[in-house]
C-alpha atoms as a PDB file:
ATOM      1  CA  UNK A   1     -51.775-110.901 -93.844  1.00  0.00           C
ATOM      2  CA  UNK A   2     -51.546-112.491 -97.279  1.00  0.00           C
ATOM      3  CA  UNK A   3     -48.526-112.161 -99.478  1.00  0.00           C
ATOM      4  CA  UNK A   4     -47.604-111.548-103.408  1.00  0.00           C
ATOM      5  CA  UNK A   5     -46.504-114.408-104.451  1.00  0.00           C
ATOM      6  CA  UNK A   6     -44.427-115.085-107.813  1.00  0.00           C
ATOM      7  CA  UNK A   7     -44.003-118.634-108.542  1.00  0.00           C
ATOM      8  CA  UNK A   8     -41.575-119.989-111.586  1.00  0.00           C
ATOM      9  CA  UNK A   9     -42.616-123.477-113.013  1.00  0.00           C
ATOM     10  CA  UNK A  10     -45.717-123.230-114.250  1.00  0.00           C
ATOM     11  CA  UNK A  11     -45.506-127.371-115.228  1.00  0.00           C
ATOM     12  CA  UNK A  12     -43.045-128.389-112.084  1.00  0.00           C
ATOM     13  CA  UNK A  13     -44.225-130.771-109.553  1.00  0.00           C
ATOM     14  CA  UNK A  14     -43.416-128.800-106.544  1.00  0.00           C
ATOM     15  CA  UNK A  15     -44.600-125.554-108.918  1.00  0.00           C
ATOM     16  CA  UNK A  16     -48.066-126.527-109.665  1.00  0.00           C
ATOM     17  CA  UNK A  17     -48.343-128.372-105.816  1.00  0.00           C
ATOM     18  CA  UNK A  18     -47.171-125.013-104.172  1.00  0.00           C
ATOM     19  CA  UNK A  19     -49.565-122.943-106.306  1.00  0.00           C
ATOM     20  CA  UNK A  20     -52.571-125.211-105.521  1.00  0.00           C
ATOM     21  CA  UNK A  21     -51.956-124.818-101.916  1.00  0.00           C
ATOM     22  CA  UNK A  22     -50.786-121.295-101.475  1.00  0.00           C
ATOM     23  CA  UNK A  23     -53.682-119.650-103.904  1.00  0.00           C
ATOM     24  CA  UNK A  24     -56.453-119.682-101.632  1.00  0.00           C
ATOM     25  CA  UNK A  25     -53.502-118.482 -98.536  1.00  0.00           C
ATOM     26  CA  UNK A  26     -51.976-115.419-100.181  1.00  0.00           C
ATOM     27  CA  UNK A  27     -51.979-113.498-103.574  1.00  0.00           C
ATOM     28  CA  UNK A  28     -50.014-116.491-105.946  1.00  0.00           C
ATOM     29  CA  UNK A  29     -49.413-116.003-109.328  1.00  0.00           C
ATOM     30  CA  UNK A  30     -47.043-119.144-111.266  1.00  0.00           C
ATOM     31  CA  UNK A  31     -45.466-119.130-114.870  1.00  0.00           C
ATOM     32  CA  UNK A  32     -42.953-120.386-116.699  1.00  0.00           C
ATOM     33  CA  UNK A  33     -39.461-118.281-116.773  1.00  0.00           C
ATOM     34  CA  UNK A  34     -38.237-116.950-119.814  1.00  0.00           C
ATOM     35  CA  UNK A  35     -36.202-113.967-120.729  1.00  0.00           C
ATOM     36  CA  UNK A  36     -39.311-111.771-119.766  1.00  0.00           C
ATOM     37  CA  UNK A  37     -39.308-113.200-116.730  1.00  0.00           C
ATOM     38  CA  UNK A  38     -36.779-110.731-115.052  1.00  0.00           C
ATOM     39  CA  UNK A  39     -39.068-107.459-115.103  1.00  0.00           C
ATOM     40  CA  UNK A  40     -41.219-105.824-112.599  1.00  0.00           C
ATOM     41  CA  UNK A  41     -39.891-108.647-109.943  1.00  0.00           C
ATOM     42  CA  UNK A  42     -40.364-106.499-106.913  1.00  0.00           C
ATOM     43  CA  UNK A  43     -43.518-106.129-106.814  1.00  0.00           C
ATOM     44  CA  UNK A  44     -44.196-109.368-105.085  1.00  0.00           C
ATOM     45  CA  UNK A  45     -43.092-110.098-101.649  1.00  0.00           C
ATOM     46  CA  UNK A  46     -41.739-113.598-102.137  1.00  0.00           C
ATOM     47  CA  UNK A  47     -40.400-115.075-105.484  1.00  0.00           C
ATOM     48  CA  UNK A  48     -40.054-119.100-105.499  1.00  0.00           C
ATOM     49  CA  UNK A  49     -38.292-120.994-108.197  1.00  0.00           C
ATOM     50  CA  UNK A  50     -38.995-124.578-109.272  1.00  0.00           C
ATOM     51  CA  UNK A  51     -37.354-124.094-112.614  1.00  0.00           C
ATOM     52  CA  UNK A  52     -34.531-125.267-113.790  1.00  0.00           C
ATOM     53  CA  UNK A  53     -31.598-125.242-116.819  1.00  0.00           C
ATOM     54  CA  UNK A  54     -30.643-128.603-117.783  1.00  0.00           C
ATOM     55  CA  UNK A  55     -27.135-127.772-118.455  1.00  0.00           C
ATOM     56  CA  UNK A  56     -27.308-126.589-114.890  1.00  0.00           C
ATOM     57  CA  UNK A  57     -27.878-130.178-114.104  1.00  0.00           C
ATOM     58  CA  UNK A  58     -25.808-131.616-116.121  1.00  0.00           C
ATOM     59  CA  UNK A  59     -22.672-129.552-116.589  1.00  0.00           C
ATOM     60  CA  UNK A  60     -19.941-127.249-114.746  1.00  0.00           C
ATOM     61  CA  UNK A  61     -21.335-124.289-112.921  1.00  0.00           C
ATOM     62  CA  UNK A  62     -22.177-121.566-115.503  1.00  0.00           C
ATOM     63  CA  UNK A  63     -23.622-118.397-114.338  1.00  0.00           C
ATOM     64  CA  UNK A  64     -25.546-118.201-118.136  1.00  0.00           C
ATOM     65  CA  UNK A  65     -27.106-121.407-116.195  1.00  0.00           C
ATOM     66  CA  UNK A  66     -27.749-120.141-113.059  1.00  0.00           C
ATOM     67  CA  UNK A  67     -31.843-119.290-112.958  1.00  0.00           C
ATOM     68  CA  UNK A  68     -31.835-118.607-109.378  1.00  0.00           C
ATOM     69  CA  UNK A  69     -29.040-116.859-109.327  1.00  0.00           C
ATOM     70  CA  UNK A  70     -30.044-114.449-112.495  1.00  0.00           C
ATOM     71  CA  UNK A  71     -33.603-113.798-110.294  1.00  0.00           C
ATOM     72  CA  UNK A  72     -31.858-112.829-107.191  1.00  0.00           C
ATOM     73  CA  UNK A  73     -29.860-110.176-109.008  1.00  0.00           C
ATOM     74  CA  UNK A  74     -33.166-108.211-109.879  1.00  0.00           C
ATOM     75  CA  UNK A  75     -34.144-108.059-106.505  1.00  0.00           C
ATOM     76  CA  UNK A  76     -34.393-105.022-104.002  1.00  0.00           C
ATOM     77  CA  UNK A  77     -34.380-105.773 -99.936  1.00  0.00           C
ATOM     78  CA  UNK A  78     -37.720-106.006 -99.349  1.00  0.00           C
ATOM     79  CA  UNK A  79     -38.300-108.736-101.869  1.00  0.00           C
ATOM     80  CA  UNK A  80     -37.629-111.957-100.581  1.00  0.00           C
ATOM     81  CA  UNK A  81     -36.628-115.162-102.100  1.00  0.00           C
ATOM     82  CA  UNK A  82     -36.768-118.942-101.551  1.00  0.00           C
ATOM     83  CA  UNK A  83     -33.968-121.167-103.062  1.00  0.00           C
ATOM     84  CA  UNK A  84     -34.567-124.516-103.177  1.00  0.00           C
ATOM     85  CA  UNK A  85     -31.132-126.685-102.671  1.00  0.00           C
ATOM     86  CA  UNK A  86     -30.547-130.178-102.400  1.00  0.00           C
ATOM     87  CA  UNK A  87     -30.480-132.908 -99.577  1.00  0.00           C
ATOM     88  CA  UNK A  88     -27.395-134.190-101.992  1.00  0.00           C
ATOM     89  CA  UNK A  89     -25.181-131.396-101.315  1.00  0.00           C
ATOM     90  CA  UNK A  90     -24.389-133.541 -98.354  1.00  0.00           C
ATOM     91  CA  UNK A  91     -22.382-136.699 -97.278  1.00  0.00           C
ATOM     92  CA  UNK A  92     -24.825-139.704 -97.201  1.00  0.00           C
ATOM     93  CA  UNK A  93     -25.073-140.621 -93.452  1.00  0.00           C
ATOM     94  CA  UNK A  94     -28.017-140.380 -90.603  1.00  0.00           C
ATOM     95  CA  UNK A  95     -29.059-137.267 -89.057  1.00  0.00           C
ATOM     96  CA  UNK A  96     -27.457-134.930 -90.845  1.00  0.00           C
ATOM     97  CA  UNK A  97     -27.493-131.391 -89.381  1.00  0.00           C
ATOM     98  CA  UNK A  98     -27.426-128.155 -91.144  1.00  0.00           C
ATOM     99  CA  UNK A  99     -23.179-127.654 -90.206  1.00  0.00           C
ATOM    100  CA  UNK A 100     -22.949-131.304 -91.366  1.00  0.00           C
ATOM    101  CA  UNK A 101     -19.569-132.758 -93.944  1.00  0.00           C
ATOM    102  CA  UNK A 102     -20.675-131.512 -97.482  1.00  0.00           C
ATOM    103  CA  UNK A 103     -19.824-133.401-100.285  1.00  0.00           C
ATOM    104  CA  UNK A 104     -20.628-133.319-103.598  1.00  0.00           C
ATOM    105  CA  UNK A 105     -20.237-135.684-106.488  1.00  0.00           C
ATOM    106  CA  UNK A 106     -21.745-134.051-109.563  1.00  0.00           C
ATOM    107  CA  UNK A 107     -22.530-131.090-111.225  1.00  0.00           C
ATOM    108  CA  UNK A 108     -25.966-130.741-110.116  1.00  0.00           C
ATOM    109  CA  UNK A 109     -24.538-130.809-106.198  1.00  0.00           C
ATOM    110  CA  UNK A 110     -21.929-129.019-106.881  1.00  0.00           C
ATOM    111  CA  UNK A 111     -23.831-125.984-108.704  1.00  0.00           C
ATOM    112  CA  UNK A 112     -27.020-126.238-106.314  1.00  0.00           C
ATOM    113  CA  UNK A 113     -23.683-125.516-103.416  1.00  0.00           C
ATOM    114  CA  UNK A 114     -21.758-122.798-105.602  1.00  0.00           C
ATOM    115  CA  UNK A 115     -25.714-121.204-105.610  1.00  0.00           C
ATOM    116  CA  UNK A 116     -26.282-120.856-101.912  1.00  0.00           C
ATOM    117  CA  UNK A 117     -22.900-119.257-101.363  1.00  0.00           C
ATOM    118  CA  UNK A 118     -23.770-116.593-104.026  1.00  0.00           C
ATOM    119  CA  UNK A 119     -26.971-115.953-102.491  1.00  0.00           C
ATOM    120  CA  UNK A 120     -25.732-115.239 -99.382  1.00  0.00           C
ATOM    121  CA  UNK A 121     -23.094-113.097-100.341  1.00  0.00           C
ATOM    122  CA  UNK A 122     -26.486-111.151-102.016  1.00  0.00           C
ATOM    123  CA  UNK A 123     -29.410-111.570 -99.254  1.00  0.00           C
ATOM    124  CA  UNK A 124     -27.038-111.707 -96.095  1.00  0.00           C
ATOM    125  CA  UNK A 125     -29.014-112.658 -93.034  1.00  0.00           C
ATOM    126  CA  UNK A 126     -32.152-112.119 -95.261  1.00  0.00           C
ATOM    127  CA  UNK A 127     -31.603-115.446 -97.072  1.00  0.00           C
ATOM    128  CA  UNK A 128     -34.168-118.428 -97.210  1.00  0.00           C
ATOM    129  CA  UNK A 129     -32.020-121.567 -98.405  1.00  0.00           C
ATOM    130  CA  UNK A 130     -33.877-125.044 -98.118  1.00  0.00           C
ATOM    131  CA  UNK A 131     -32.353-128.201 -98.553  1.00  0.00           C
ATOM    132  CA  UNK A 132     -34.959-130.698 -99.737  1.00  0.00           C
ATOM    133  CA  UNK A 133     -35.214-134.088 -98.763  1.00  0.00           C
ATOM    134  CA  UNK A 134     -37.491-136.282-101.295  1.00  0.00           C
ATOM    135  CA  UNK A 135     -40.602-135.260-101.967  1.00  0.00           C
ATOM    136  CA  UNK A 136     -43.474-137.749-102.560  1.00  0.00           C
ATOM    137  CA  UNK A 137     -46.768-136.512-104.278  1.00  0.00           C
ATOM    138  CA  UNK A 138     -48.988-137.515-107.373  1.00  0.00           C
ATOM    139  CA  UNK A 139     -46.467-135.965-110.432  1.00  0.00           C
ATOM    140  CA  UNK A 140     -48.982-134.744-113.783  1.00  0.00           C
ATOM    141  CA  UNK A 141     -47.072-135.819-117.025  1.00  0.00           C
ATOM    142  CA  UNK A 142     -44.696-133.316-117.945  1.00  0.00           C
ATOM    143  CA  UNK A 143     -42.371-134.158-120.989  1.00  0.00           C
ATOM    144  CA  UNK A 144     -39.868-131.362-120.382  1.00  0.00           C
ATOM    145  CA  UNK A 145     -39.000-132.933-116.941  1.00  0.00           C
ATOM    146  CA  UNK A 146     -35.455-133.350-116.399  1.00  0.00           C
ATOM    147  CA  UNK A 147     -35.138-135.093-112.974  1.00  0.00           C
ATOM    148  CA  UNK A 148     -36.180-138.674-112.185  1.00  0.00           C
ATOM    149  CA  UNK A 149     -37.047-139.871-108.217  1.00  0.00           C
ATOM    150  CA  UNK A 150     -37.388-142.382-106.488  1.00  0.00           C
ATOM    151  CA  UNK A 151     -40.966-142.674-106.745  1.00  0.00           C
ATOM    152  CA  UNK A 152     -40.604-142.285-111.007  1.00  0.00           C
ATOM    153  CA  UNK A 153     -38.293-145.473-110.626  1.00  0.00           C
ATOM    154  CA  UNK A 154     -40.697-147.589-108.512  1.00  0.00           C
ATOM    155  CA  UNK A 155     -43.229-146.712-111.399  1.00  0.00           C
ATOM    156  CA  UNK A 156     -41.152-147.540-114.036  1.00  0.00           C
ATOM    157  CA  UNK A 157     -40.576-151.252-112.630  1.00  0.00           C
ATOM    158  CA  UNK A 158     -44.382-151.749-111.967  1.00  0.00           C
ATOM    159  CA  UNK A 159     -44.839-151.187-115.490  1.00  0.00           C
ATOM    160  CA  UNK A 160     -42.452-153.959-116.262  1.00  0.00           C
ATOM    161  CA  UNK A 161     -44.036-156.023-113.549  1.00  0.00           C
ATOM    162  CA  UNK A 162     -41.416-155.756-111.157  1.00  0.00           C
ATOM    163  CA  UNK A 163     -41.096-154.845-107.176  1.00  0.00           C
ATOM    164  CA  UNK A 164     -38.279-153.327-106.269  1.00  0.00           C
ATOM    165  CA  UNK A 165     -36.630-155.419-102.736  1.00  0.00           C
ATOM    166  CA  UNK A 166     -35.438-153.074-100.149  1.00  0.00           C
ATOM    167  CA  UNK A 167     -33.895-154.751 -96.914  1.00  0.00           C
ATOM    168  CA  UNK A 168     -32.422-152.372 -94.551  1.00  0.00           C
ATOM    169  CA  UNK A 169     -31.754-149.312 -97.120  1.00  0.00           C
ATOM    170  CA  UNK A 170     -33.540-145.954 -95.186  1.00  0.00           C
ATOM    171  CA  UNK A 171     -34.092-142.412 -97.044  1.00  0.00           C
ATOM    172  CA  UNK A 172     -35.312-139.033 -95.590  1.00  0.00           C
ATOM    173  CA  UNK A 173     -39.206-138.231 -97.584  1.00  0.00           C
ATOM    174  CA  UNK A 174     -41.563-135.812 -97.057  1.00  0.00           C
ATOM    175  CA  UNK A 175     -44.984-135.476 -98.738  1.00  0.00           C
ATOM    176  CA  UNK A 176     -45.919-132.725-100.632  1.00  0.00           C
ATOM    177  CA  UNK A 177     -48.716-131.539 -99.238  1.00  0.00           C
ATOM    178  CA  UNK A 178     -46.719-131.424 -95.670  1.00  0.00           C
ATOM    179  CA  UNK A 179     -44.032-129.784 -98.273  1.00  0.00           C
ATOM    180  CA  UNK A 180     -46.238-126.782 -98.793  1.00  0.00           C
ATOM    181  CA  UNK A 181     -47.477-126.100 -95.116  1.00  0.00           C
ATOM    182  CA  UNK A 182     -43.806-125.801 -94.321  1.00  0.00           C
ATOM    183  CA  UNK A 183     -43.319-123.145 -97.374  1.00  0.00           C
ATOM    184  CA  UNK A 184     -46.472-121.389 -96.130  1.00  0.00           C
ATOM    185  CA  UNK A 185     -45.436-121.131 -92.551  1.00  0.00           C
ATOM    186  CA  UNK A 186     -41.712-120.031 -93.371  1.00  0.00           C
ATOM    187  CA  UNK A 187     -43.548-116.929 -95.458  1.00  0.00           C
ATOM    188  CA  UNK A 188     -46.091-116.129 -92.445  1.00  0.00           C
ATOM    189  CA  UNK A 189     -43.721-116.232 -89.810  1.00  0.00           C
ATOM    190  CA  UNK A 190     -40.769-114.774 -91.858  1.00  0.00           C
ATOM    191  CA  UNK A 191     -38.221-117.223 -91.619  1.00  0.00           C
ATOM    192  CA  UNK A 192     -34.809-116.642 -92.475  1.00  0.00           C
ATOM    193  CA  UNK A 193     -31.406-118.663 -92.647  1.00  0.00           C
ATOM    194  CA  UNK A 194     -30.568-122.385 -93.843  1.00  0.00           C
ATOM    195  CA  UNK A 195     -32.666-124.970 -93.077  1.00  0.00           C
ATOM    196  CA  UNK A 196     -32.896-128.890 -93.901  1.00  0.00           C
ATOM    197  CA  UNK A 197     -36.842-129.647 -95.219  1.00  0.00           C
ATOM    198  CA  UNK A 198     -37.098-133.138 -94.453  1.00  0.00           C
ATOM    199  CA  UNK A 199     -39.094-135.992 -92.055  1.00  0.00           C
ATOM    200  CA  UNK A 200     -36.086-136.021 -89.990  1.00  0.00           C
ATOM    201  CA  UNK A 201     -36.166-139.780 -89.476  1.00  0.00           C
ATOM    202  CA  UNK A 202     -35.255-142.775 -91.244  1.00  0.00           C
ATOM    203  CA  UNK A 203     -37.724-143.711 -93.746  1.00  0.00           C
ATOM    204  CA  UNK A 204     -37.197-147.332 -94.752  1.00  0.00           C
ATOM    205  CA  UNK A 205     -37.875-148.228 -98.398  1.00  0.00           C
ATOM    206  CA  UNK A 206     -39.286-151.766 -97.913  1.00  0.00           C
ATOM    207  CA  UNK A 207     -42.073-149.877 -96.117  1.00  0.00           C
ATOM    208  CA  UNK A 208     -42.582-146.951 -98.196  1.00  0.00           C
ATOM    209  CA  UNK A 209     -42.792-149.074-101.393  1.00  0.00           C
ATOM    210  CA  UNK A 210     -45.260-151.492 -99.433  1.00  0.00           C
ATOM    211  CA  UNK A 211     -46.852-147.942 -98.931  1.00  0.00           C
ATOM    212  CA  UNK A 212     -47.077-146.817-102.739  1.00  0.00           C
ATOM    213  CA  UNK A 213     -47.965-150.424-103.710  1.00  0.00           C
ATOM    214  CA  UNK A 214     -50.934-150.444-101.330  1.00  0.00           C
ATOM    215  CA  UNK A 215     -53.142-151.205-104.549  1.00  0.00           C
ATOM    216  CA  UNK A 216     -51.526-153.501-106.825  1.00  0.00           C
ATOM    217  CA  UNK A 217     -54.100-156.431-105.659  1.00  0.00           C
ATOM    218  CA  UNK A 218     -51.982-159.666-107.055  1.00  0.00           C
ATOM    219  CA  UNK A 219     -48.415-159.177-106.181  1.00  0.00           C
ATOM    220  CA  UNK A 220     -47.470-162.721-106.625  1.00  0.00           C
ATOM    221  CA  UNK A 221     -47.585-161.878-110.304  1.00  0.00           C
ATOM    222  CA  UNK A 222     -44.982-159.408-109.739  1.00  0.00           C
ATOM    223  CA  UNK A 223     -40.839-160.073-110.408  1.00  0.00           C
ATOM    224  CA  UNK A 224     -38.924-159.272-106.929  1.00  0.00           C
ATOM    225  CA  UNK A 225     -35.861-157.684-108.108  1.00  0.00           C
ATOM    226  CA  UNK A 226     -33.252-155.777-105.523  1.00  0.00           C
ATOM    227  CA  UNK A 227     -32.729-152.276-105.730  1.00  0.00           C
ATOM    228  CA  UNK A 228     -30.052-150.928-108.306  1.00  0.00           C
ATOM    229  CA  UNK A 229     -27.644-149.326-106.136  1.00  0.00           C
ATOM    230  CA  UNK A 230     -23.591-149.072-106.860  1.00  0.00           C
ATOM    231  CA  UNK A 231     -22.674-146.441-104.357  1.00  0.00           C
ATOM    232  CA  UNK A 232     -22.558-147.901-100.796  1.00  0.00           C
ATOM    233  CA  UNK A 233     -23.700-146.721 -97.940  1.00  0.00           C
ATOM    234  CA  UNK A 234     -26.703-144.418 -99.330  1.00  0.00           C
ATOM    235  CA  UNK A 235     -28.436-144.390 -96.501  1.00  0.00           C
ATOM    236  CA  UNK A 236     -29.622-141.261 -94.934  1.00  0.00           C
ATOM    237  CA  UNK A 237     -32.273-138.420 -92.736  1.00  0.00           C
ATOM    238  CA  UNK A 238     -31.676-135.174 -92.222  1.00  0.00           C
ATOM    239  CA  UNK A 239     -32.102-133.770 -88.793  1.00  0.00           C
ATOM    240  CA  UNK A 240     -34.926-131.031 -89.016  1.00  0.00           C
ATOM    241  CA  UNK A 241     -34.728-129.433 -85.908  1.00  0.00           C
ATOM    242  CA  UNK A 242     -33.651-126.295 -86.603  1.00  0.00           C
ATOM    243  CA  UNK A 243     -36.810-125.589 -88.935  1.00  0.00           C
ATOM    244  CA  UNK A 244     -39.514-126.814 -86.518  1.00  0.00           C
ATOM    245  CA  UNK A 245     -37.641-124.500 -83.776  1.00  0.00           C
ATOM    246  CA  UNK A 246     -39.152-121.899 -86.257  1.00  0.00           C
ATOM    247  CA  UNK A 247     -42.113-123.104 -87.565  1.00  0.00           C
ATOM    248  CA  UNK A 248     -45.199-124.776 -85.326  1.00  0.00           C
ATOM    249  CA  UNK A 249     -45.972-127.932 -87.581  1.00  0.00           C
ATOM    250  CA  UNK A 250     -46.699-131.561 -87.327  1.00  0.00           C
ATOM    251  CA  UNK A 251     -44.052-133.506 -89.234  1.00  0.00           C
ATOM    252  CA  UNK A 252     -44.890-137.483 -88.886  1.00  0.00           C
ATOM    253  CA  UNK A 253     -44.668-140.218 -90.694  1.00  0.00           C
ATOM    254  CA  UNK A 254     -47.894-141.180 -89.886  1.00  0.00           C
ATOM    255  CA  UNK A 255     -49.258-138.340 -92.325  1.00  0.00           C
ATOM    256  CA  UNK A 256     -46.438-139.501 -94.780  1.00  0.00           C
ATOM    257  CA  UNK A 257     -48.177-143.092 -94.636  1.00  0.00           C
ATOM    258  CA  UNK A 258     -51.560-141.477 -95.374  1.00  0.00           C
ATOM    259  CA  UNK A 259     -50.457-140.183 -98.692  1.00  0.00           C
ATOM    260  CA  UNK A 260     -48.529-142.552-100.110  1.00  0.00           C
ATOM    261  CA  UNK A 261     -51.777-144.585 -99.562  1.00  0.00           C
ATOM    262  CA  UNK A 262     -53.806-141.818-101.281  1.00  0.00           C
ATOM    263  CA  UNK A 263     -51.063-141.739-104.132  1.00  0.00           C
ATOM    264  CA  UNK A 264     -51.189-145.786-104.405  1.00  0.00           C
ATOM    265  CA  UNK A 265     -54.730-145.260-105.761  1.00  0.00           C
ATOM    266  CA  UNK A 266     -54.075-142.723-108.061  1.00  0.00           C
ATOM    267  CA  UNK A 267     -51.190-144.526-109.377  1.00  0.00           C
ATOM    268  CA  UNK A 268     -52.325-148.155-109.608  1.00  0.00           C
ATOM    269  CA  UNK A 269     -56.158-147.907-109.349  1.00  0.00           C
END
């Protein structure tokens, strides 16, 4: 049966992706939020938010900030909504479960954490909170963007004609297309609780960036540099279990290989 779908972030990555994917799936609608945004909420059966306040990012917890928060407020019971957390909320280690050490260093952790607890003092056991591992998928230009991945650092070296070295350094990614058949299989089966979104294995970089770099042809031309890392110990995967106990798909980095392939070409064609 399809679903009413609200979507905020009409020029997000994970906005626009979700949107593409879920249109032709359920009744989607996606725009940008602005202090209109708040009326005639429940009349859609899930409302997803990929905007953001840059101050939320950037400073102290403010509830003026709070976008997610200020949505959740307008909503009756039978409206359901998906909060998208952070992967970062967490301490950096391998297979990191859902009851796992949380740790925050800055603002942006700290707020996306003082979030979930407010929206589960709201939703109770009706609740959808994901922590999101990295996604990788092909990014439109968007000059209001406020964060920068991974994948927009590796880009910004190629430009300068550098590869970034990666030895033994592993992250948790998932691509965005595998992304949105998770989002569209937590809304038909109607999922609830806190779930890690991730691969739920290690990742390395050396072969993810020889992944996205699949079509720069003359590499030799290329500077090697190392990767720009202060904190130690970065490494990390997030143990997904929990979700796919839910939810019947195919997680694999095989089909995580496949698109960064795809995205290669788009990028460096």
């Amino acid at each position: 049966m399809k679903k009413k779908i609200l979507i905020f972030g009409k020029n997000s990555f994970i906005g626009t992706n979700l949107y593409t994917f879920l249109k032709n799936k359920h009744i989607v609608k996606i725009k940008s939020f602005n202090s209109k945004s708040l009326k005639n909420l429940n009349k859609f059966d899930y409302i997803i938010n990929c905007s953001i306040n840059k101050n939320y990012v950037k400073k102290v917890y403010s509830i003026n900030n709070d976008i997610d928060l200020k949505i959740v407020k307008k909503l009756n019971k039978d409206t359901n909504f998906i909060f998208f957390s952070s992967r970062k909320i967490y301490k950096p280690k391998a297979n990191i479960y859902e009851n796992s050490k949380i740790k925050c260093s800055n603002n942006y952790e700290k707020n996306k954490y003082i979030t979930e607890k407010k929206i589960l003092k709201i939703k109770g056991n009706k609740n959808i909170i994901l922590r999101i591992s990295n996604i990788i998928g092909f990014k439109k230009y968007n000059p209001r963007k406020i964060h920068n991945t991974y994948l927009d650092y590796l880009i910004s070296k190629v430009e300068k004609k550098e590869l970034i070295l990666n030895k033994n350094e592993f992250k948790d990614f998932i691509d965005i297309n595998t992304f949105s058949k998770i989002i569209n299989s937590i809304i038909k089966k109607r999922v609830f609780g806190t779930f890690n979104v991730s691969m739920g294995k290690k990742v390395y970089l050396k072969e993810l960036n020889n992944w996205l770099l699949n079509s720069i042809k003359n590499k030799k031309k290329y500077k090697v540099i190392k990767l720009n890392n202060n904190k130690k110990n970065q490494s990390f995967y997030l143990n997904n279990s929990k979700l796919k106990k839910k939810i019947d798909i195919n997680i694999n980095i095989a089909q995580l290989k496949k698109e960064c392939i795809k995205l290669s070409k788009k990028l460096f064609n």
